[in-house]
Protein backbone atom coordinates (compact mmCIF):
# COMPACT_ATOMS: atom_id res chain seq x y z
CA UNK A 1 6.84 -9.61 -18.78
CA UNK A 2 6.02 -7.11 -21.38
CA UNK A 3 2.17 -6.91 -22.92
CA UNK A 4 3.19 -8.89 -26.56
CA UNK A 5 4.98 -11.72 -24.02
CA UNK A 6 1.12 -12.22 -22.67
CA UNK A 7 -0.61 -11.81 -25.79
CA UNK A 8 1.81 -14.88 -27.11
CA UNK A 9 1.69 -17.02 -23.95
CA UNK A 10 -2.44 -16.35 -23.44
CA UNK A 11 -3.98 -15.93 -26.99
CA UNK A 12 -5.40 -12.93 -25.30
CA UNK A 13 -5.96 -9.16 -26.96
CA UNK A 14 -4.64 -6.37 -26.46
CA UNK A 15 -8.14 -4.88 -25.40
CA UNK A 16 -8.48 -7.92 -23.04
CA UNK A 17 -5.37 -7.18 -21.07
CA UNK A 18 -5.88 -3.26 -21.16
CA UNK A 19 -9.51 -4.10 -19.61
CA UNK A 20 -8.00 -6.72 -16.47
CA UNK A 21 -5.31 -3.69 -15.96
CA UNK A 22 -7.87 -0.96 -15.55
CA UNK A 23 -9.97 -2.90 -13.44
CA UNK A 24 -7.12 -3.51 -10.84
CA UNK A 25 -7.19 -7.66 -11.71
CA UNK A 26 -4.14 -7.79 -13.65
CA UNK A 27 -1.61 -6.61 -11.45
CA UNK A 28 1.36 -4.30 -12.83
CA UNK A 29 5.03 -3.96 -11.48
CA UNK A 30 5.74 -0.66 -13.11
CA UNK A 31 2.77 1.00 -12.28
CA UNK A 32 4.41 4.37 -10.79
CA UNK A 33 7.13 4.63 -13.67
CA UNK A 34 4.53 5.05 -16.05
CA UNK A 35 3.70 8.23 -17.82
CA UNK A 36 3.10 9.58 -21.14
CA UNK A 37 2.67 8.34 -25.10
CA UNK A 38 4.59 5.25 -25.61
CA UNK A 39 4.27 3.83 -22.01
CA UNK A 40 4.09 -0.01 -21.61
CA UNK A 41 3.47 -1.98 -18.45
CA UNK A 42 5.49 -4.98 -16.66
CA UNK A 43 3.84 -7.87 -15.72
CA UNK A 44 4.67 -10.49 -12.93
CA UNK A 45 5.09 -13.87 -13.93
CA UNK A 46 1.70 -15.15 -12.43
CA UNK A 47 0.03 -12.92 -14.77
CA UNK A 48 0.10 -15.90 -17.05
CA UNK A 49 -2.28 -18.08 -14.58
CA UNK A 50 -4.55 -14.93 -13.91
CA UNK A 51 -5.05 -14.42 -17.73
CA UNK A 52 -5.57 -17.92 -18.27
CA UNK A 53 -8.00 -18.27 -15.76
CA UNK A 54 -10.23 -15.13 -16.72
CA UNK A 55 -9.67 -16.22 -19.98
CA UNK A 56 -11.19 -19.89 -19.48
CA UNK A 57 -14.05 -18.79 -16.83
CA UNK A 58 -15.48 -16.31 -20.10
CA UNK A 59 -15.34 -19.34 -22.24
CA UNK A 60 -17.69 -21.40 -20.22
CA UNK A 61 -21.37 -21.67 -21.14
CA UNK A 62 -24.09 -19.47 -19.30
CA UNK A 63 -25.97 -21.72 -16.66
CA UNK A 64 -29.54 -21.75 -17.27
């Protein structure tokens, strides 16, 4: 699953998905293949429920 395929399926941004993948919770499939301008990153299919999920925890109100 390509980075547009999760951005259609999740509502998500780009900058949203960039920030899970540097921070290790997004996993990647491709991750050693990648090098250089014009690089774009595989997803697994359960990248859907972990987007979702971050997604829907941010959305929830602050406890007070």
């Amino acid at each position: 699953m390509k980075t547009k395929q999760l951005i259609r399926e999740t509502g998500a941004t780009p900058e949203q998905i960039t920030y899970l993948r540097r921070r290790g919770i997004l996993p990647v499939t491709n991750a050693d293949n990648v090098t250089g301008a014009g690089r774009y990153y595989d997803f697994p299919d359960n990248a859907v429920e972990i987007l979702k999920t971050w997604l829907a925890k941010r959305t929830e109100p602050v406890k007070t």
